[in-house]
Protein backbone atom coordinates (compact mmCIF):
# COMPACT_ATOMS: atom_id res chain seq x y z
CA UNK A 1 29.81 -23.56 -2.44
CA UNK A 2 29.31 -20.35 -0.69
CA UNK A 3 27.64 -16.74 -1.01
CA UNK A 4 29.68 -13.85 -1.91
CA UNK A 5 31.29 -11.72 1.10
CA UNK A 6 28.89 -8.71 1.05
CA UNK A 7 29.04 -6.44 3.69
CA UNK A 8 25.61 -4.02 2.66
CA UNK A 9 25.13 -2.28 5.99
CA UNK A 10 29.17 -1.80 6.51
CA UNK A 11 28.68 0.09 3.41
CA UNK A 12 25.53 1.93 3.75
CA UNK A 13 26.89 3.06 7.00
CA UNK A 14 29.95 4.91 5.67
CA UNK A 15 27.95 6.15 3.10
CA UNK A 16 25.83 7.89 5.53
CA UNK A 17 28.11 9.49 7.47
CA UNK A 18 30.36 10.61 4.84
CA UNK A 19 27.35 12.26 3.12
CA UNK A 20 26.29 13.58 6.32
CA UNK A 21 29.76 15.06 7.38
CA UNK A 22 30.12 16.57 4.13
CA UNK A 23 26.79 17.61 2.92
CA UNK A 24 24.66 18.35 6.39
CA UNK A 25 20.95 19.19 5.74
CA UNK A 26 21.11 19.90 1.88
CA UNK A 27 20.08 18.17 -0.95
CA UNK A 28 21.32 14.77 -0.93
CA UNK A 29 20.35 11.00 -2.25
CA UNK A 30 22.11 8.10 -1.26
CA UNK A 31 21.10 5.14 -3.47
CA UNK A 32 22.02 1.64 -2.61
CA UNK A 33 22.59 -0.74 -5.74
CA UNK A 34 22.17 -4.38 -3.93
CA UNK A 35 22.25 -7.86 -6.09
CA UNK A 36 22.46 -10.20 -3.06
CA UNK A 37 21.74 -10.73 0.46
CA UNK A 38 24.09 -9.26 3.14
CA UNK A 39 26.81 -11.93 3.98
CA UNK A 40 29.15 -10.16 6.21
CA UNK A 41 29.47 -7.98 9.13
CA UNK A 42 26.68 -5.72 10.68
CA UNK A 43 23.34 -6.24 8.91
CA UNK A 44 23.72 -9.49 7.94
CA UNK A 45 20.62 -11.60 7.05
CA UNK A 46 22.32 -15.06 6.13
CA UNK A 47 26.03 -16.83 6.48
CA UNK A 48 28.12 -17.36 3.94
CA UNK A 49 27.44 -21.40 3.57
CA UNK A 50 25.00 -22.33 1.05
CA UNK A 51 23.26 -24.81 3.32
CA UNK A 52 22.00 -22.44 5.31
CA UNK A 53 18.60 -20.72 3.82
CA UNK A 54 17.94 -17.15 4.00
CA UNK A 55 14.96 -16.38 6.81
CA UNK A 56 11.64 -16.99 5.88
CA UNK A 57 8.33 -15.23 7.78
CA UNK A 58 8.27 -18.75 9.45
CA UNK A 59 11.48 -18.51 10.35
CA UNK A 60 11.06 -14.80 11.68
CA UNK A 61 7.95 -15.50 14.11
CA UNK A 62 9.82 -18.65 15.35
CA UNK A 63 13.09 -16.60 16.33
CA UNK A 64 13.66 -12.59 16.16
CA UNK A 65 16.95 -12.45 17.13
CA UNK A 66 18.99 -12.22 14.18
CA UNK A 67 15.88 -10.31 12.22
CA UNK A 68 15.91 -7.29 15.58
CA UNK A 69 19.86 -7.18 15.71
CA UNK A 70 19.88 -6.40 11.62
CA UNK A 71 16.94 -4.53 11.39
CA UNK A 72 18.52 -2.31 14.58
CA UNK A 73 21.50 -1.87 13.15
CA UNK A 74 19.99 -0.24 10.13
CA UNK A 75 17.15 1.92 12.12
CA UNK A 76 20.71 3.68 13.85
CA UNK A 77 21.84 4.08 10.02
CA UNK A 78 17.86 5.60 8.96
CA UNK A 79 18.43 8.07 12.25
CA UNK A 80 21.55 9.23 10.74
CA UNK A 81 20.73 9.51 7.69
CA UNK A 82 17.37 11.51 8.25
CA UNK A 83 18.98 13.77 11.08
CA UNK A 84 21.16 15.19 8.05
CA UNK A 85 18.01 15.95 5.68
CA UNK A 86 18.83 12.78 3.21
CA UNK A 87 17.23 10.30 1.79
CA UNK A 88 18.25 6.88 0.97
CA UNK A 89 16.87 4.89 -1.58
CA UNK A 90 16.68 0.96 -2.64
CA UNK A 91 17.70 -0.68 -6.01
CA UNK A 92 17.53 -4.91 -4.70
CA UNK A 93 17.69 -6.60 -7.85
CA UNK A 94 18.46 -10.37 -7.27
CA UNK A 95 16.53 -13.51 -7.66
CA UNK A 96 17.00 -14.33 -4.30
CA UNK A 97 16.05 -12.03 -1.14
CA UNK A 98 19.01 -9.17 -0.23
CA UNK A 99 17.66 -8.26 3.18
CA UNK A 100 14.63 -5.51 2.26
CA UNK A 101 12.78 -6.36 5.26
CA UNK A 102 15.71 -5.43 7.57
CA UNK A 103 16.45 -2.19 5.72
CA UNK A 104 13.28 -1.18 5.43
CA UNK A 105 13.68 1.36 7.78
CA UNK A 106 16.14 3.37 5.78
CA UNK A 107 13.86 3.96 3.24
CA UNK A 108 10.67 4.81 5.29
CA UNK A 109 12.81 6.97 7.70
CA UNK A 110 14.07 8.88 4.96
CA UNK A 111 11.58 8.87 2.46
CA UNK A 112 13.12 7.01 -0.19
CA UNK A 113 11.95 5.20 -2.58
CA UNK A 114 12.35 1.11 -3.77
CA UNK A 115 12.59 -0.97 -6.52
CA UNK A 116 12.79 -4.48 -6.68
CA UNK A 117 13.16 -6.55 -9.31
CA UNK A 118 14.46 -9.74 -10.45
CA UNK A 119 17.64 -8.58 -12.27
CA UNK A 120 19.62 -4.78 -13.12
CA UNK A 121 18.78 -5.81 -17.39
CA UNK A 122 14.90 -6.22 -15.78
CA UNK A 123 12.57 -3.60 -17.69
CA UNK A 124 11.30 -2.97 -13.70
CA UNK A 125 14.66 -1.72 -12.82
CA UNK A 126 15.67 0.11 -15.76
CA UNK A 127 12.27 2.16 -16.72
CA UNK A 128 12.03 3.07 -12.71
CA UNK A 129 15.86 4.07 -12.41
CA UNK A 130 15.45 6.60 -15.52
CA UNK A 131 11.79 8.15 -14.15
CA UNK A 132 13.82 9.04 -10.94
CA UNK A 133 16.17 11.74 -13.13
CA UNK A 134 13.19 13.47 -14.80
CA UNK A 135 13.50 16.46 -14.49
CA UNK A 136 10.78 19.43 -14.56
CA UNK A 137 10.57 22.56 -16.29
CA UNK A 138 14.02 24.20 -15.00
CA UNK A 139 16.14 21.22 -15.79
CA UNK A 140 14.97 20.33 -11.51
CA UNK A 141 14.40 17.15 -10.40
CA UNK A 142 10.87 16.52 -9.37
CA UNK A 143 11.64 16.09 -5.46
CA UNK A 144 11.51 18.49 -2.39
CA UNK A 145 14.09 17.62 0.39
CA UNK A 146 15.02 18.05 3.79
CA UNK A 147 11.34 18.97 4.45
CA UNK A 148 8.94 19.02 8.21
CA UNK A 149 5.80 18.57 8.56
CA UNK A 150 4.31 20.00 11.44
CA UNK A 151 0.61 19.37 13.21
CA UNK A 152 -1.12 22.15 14.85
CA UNK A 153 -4.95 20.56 15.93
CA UNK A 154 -7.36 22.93 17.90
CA UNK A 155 -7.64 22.53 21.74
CA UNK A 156 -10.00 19.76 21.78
CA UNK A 157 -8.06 17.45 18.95
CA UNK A 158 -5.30 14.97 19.76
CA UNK A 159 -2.64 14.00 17.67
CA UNK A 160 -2.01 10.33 18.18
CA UNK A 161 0.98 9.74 15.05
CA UNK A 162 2.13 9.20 11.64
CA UNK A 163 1.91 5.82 9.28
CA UNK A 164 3.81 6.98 6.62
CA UNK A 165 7.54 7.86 5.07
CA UNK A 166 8.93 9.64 8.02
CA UNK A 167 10.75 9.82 10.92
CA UNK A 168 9.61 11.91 14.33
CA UNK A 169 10.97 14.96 15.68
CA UNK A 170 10.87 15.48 19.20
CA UNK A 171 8.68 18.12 19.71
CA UNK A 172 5.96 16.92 22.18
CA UNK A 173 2.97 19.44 23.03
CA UNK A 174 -0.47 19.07 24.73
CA UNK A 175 -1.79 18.22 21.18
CA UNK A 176 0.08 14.82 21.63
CA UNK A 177 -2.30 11.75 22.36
CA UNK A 178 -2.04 9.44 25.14
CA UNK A 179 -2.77 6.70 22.43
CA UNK A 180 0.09 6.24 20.19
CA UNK A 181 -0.57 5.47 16.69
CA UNK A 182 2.48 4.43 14.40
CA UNK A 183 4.83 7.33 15.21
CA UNK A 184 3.24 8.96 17.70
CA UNK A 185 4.16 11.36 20.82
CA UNK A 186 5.38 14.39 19.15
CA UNK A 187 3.25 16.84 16.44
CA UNK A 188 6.20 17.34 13.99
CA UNK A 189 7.97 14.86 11.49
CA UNK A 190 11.27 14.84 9.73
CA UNK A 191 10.17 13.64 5.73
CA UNK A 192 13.96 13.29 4.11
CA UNK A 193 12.42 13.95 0.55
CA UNK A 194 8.80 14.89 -1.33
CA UNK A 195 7.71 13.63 -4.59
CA UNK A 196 4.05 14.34 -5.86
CA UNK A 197 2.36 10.93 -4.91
CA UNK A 198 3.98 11.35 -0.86
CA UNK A 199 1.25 10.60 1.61
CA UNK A 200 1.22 10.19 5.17
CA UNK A 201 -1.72 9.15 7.23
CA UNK A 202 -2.64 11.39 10.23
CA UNK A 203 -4.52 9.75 12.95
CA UNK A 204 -6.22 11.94 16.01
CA UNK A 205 -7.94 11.54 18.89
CA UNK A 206 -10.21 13.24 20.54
CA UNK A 207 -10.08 14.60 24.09
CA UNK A 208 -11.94 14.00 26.53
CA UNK A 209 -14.24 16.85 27.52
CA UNK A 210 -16.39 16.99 30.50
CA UNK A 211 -20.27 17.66 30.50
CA UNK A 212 -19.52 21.51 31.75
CA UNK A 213 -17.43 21.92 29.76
CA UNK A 214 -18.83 20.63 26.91
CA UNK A 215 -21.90 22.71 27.39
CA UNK A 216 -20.11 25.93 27.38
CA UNK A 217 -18.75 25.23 24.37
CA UNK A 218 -21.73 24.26 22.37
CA UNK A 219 -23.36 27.82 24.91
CA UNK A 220 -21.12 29.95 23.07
CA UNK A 221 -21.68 28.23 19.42
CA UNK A 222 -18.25 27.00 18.92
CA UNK A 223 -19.17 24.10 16.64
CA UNK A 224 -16.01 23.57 14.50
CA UNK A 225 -12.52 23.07 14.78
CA UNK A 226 -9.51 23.26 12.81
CA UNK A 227 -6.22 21.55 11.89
CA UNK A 228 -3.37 23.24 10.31
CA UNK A 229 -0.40 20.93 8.42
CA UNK A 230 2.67 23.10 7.77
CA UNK A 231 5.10 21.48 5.75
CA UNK A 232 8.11 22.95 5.03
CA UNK A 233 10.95 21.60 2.39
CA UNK A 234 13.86 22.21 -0.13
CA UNK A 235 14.05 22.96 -3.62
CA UNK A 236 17.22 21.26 -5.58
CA UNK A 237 18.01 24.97 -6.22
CA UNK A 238 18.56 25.40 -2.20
CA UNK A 239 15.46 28.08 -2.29
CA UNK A 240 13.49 27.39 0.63
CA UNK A 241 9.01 27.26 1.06
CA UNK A 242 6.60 26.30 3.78
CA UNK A 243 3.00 26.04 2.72
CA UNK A 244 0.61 25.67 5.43
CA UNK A 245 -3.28 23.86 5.14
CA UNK A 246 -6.03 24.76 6.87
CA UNK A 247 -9.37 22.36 7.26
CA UNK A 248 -11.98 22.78 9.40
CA UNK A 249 -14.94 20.07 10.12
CA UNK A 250 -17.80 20.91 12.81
CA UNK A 251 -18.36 18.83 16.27
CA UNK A 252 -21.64 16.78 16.72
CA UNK A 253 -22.78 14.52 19.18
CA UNK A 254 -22.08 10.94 19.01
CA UNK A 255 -25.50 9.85 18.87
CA UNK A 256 -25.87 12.06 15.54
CA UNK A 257 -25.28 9.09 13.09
CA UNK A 258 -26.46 11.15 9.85
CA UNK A 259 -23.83 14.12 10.39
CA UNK A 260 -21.20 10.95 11.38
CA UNK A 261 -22.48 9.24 8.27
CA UNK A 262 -22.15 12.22 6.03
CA UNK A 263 -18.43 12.82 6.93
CA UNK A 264 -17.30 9.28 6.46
CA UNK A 265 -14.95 8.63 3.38
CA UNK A 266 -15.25 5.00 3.03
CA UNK A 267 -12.04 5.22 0.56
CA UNK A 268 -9.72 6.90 2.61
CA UNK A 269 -10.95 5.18 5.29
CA UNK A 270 -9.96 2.03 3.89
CA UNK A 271 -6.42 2.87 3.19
CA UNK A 272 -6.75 4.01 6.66
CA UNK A 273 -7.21 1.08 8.18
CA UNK A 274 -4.61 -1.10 5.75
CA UNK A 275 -1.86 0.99 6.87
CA UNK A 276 -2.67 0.93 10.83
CA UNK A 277 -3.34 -3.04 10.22
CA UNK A 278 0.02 -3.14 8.32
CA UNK A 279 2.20 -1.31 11.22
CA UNK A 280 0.46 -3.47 14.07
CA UNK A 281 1.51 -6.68 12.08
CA UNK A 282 5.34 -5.58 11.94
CA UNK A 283 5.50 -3.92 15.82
CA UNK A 284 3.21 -6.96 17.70
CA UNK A 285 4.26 -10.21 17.15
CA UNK A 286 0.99 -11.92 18.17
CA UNK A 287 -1.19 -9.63 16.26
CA UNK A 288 -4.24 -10.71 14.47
CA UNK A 289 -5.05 -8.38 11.42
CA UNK A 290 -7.57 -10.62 10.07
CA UNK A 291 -9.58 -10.85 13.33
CA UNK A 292 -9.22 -7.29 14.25
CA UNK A 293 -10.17 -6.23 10.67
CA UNK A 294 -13.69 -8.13 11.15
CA UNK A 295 -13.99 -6.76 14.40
CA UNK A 296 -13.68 -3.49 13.36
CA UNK A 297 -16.27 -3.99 10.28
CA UNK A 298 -18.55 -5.67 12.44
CA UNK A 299 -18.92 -2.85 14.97
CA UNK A 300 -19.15 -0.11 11.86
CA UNK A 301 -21.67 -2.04 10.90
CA UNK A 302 -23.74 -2.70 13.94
CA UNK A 303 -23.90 1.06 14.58
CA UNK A 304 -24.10 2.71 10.91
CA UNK A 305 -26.45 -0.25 9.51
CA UNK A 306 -30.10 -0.21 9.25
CA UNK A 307 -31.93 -3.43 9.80
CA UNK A 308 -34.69 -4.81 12.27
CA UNK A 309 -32.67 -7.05 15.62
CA UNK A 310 -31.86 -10.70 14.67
CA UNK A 311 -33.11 -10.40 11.28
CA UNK A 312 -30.04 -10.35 8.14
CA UNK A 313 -32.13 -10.00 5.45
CA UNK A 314 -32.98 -6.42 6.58
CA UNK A 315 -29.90 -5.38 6.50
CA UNK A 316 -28.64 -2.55 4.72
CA UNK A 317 -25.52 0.42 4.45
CA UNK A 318 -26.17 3.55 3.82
CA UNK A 319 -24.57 4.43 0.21
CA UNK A 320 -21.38 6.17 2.60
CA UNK A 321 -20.55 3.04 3.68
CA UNK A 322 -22.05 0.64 0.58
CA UNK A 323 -18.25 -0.18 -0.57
CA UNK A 324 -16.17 -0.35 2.95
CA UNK A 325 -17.30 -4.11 3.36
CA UNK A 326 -16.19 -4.83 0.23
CA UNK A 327 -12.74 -2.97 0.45
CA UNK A 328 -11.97 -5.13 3.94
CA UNK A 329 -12.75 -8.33 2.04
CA UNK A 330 -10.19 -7.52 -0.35
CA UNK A 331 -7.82 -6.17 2.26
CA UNK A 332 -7.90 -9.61 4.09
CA UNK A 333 -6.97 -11.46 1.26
CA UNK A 334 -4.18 -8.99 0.49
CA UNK A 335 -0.80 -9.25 0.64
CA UNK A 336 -0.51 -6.67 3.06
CA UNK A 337 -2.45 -9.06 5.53
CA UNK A 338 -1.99 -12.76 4.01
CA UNK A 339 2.06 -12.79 3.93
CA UNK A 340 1.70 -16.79 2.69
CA UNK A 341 3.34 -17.26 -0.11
CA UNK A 342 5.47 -13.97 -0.23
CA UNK A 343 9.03 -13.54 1.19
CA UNK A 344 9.15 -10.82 4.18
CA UNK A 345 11.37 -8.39 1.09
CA UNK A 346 8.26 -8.69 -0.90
CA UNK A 347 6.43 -8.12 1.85
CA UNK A 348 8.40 -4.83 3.25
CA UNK A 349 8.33 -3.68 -0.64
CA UNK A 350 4.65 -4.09 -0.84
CA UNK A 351 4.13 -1.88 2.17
CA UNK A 352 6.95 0.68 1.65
CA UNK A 353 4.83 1.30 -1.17
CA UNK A 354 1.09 1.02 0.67
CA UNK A 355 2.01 3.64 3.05
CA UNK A 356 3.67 5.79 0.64
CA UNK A 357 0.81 6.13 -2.22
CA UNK A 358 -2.00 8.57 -2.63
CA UNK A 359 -5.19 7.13 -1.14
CA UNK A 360 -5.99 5.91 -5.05
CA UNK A 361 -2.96 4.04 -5.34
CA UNK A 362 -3.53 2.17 -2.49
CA UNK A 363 -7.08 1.16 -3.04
CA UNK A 364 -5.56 0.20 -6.42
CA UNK A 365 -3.27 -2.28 -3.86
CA UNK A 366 -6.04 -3.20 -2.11
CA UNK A 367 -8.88 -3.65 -4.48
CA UNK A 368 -7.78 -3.88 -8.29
CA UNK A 369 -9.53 -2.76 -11.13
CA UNK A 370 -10.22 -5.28 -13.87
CA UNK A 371 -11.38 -3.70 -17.62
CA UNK A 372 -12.91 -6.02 -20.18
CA UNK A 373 -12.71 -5.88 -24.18
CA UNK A 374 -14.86 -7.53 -26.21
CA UNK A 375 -16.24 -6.89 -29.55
CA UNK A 376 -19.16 -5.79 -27.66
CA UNK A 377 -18.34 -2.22 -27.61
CA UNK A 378 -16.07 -0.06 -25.75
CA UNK A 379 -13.68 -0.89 -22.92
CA UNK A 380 -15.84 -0.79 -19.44
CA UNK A 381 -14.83 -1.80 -16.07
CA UNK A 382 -16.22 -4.97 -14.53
CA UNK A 383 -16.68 -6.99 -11.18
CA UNK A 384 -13.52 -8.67 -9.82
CA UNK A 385 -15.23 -11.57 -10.05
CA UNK A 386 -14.19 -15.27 -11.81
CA UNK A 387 -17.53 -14.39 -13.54
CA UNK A 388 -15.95 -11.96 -15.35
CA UNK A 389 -13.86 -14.60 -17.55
CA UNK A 390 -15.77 -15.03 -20.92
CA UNK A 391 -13.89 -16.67 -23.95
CA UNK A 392 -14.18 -13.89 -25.54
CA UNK A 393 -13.01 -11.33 -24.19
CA UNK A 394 -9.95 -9.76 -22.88
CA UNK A 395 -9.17 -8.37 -19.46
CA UNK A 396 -7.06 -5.73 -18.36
CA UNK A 397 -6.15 -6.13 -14.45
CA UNK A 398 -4.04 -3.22 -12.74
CA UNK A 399 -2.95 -4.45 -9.03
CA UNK A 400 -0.60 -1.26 -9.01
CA UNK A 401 2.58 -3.97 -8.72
CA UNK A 402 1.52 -5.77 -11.92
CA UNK A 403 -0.43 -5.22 -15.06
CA UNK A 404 -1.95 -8.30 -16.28
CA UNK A 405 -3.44 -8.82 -20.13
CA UNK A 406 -5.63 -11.99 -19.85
CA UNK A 407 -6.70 -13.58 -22.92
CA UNK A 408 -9.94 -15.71 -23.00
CA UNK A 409 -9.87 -18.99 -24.51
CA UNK A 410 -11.71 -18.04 -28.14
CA UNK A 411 -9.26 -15.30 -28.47
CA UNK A 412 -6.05 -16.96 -27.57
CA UNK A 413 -6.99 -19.46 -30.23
CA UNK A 414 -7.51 -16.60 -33.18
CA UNK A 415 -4.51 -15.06 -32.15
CA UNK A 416 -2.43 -17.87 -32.31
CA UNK A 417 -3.79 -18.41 -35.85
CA UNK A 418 -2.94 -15.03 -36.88
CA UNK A 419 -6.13 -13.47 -37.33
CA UNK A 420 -4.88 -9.76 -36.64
CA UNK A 421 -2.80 -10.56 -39.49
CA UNK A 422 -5.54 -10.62 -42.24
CA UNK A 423 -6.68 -7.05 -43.49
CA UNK A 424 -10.81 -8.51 -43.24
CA UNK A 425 -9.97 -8.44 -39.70
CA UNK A 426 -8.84 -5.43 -38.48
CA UNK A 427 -11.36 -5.20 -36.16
CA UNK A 428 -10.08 -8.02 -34.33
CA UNK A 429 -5.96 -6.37 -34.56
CA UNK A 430 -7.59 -3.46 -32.75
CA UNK A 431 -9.04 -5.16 -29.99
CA UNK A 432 -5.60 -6.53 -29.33
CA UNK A 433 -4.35 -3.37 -29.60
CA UNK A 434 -6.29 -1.68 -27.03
CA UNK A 435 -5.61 -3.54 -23.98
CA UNK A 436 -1.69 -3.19 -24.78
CA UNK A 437 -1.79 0.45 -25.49
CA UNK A 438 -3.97 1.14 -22.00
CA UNK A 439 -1.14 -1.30 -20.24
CA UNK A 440 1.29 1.06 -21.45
CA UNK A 441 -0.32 4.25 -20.14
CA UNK A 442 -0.74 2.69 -16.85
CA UNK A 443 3.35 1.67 -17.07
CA UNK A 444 4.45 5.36 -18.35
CA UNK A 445 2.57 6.85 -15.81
CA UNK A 446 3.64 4.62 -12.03
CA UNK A 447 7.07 4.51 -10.18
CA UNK A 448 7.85 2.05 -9.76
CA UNK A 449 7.43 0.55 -12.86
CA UNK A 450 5.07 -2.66 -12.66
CA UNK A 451 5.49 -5.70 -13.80
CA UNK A 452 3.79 -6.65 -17.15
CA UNK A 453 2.41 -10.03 -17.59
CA UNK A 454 0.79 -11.08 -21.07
CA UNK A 455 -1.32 -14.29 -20.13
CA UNK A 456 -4.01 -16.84 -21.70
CA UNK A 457 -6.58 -18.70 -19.84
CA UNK A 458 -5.65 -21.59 -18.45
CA UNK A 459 -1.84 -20.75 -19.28
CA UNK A 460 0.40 -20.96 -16.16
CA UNK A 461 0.95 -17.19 -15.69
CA UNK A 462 -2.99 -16.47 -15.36
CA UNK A 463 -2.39 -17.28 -11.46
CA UNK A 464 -1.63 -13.60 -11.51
CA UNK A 465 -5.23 -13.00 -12.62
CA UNK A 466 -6.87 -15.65 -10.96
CA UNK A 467 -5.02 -14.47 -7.36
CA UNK A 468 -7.01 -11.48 -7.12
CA UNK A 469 -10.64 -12.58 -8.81
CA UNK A 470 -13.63 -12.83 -6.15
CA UNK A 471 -13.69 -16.93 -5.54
CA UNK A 472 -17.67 -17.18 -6.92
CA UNK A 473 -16.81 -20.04 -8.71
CA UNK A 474 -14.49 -22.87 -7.05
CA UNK A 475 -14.26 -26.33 -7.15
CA UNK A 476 -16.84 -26.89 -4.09
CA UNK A 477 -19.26 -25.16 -6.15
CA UNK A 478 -22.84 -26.56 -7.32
CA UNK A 479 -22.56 -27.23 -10.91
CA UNK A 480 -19.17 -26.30 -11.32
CA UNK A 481 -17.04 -26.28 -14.86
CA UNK A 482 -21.11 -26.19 -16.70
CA UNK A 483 -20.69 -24.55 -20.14
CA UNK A 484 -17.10 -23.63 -19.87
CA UNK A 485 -17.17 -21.49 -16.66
CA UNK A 486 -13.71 -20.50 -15.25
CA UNK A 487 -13.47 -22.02 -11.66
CA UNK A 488 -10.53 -21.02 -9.16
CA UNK A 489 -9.52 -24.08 -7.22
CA UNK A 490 -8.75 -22.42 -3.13
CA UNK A 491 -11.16 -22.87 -0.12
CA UNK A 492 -11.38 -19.43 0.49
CA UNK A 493 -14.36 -17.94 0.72
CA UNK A 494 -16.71 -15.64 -1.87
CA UNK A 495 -17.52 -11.97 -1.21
CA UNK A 496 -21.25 -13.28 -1.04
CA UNK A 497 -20.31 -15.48 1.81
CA UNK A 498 -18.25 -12.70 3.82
CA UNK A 499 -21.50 -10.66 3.23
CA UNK A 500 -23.95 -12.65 4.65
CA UNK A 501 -21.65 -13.80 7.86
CA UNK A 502 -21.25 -9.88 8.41
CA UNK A 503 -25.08 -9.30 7.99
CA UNK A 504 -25.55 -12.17 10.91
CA UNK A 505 -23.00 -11.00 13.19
CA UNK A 506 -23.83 -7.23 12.49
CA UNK A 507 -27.44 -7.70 13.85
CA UNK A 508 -27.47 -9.82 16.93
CA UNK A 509 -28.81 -8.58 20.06
């Protein structure tokens, strides 16, 4: 009748200093194997007695006590580990939750990397543990450790922080902002270990310049200026590079919306914003994301839109901003935003891995791409839309996290009567064939490994599917269910009904 006596952050903590007495700022992993929640001693998320639950987000927002002294105790563990150049990485395989949310900053400190899954025989855990020893063309393991990186902005340019797998270094110049922006107030970060999909997010300000002064500079045609990233790091072979960036972008006035226009990236922009919305949701307790995500669209919108005051319908984004609307209505429903539904380890997992990706991983996260198969002709991609369920016809969803291979009503049926089988149709085996060999690619190719889910509609695992589909079609719907249409039963609302509130609100005087 009670949990077994598992003391995880006794353990990580003598793991980290042993490593760091022994091995200081070299080449060094620590992994953490973890198949249950922390029952004893420093870091512990639950008691020992059955009958009392483990902590919920409900839970958390009601009382942070417990959830601040555990997550503490392992942020002193992340600064130890990351002042010796290491990295610590996270193997929770349980069915229950083994305190991910606490720990979380020993892996983002660091730079390490996490896997969860529901069990150590789960495919998840076994394909991602093997794709960590690759190694590369010299027998070395694909990572860079103990590495810096290092912001140098021109005179003008602020740097406000980091969102991203890192820890700061104190080194605070006049490039540091005033406004601090995840971690923020110095110009150089500690990153315990580089693979080739590491991202961090750099956010700057700009300072403010007075009107001499900003007339002597635009007098003596300085119109550009520059920021320099120098990141330095360590081969497993102990040899030692720095490799420094340089980009450049040119000043304009404020009022100049075409240059602003033209310089907007509406993708990384996107991923952008998820990560600052993600951070503010963890370090302010009251914090809205949803509301400040539609305020935030609503200004772009007002100021970048064309349309005629207190008029909607002439609304219109330019083609640098067409998609941004639609990436924030997918961000909102989320699960970086909407935690409902999702235990605060999934939750820390799922944004671990958000502010760890390259900017096409994430959008992946945020907005997933759905393929179709049909007899038709050749794979293409279509709308995440319910509208985009047909009988016949398979569909191929990658949310980065899980691969889902839907299988419309008309097919299930020939495939359950063996169909594929018969050599008159091996058109129909190959249609089956191509959504599983894709799935694979997309599997070979990720860390870590997704989960694969092989559905049918209207079979209990299409939630997977139906969770991410634009709600066109719901059970409030005019003429709902006519000639077989797939409906999605949830009150929230379409991306044609986000559109035209944001049209309304985006042109009022």
């Amino acid at each position: 009748d009670q949990r077994p006596s598992r003391c995880t952050g006794t353990a990580l903590q003598v793991a980290a200093s042993l490593m760091g007495s022994c091995f200081p700022n070299s080449y060094g992993r620590l992994m953490l194997f973890v198949g249950g929640p922390s029952t004893v001693g420093p870091g512990a998320i639950v008691s020992r007695d059955l009958t009392e639950p483990i902590r919920s987000h409900k839970d958390i927002s009601k009382s942070t006590q417990n959830f601040n002294k555990s997550k503490l105790h392992y942020s002193l563990v992340a600064e130890e580990i990351a002042s010796s150049g290491h990295t610590a990485d996270v193997f929770a395989c349980a069915l229950e939750q083994v305190g991910l949310a606490e720990m979380k900053p020993c892996v983002e400190m660091t730079g390490g990397l996490v896997v969860l899954a529901e069990s150590f025989h789960h495919n998840v855990f076994r394909e991602s543990l093997s794709r960590i020893f690759q190694t590369e063309g010299d027998d070395d393991l694909h990572f860079r450790s103990n590495c810096t990186l290092e912001v140098l902005p021109s005179h003008d340019v602020k740097v406000c922080g980091v969102v991203g797998p890192c820890s700061p270094l104190a080194r605070k110049t006049q490039a540091v902002s005033d406004t601090i922006i995840g971690m923020g107030e110095t110009t150089a970060w500690r990153v315990g270990s580089l693979i080739g999909s590491t991202t961090l997010a750099c956010y700057f300000d700009v300072a403010t310049l007075s009107r001499e002064s900003n007339n002597a500079q635009m007098g003596t045609g300085v119109h550009q200026f520059f920021i320099q990233f120098v990141c330095r790091s360590q081969l497993p072979s102990g040899e030692r590079r720095c490799r420094v960036t340089t980009v450049t972008r040119r000043w304009t006035e404020g009022k100049n919306l075409p240059d602003l226009a033209a310089g907007f990236d509406q993708e990384a922009a996107a991923v952008a914003m998820a990560r600052l919305s993600s951070f503010k949701m963890e370090m302010q307790d009251e914090f809205d994301a949803t509301r400040w995500l539609d305020r935030a669209l609503i200004k772009l919108s007002s100021r970048f839109g064309d349309y005629r005051k207190d008029d909607p319908s002439s609304f219109q984004l330019s083609p640098q901003f067409s998609i941004f609307p639609q990436f924030m209505f997918n961000l909102r429903r989320s699960q970086f935003v909407q935690v409902f539904n999702n235990s605060p380890d999934e939750t820390a997992y799922f944004r671990i891995a958000l502010n760890r990706e390259t900017t096409t991983n994430a959008l992946v996260m945020i907005q997933p791409t759905l393929m179709s198969y049909s007899f038709s002709g050749p794979p293409e991609p279509v709308l995440l839309d319910v509208a985009s369920i047909v009988p016949d016809r398979i569909l191929l969803l990658d949310s980065y996290f899980t691969v889902v291979i839907f299988h419309g009503t008309t097919v299930a049926q020939w495939r359950k009567a063996g169909y594929q089988d018969m050599p008159e149709h091996e058109a129909f085996k190959q249609l089956l064939e191509a959504p599983q060999a894709d799935a694979d690619a997309i599997i070979r190719e990720r860390f870590p490994a997704p989960r694969r889910v092989d559905c049918d509609q209207n079979g209990s695992q299409a939630r997977f599917l139906l969770a991410k589909l634009n709600p066109s079609a719901t059970y409030n719907s005019s003429g709902v269910g006519i000639g077989g249409t797939e409906v999605i039963l949830t009150d929230d609302v379409s991306l044609q009904v986000f559109m035209e509130h944001l049209q309304k609100l985006a042109v009022e005087s």
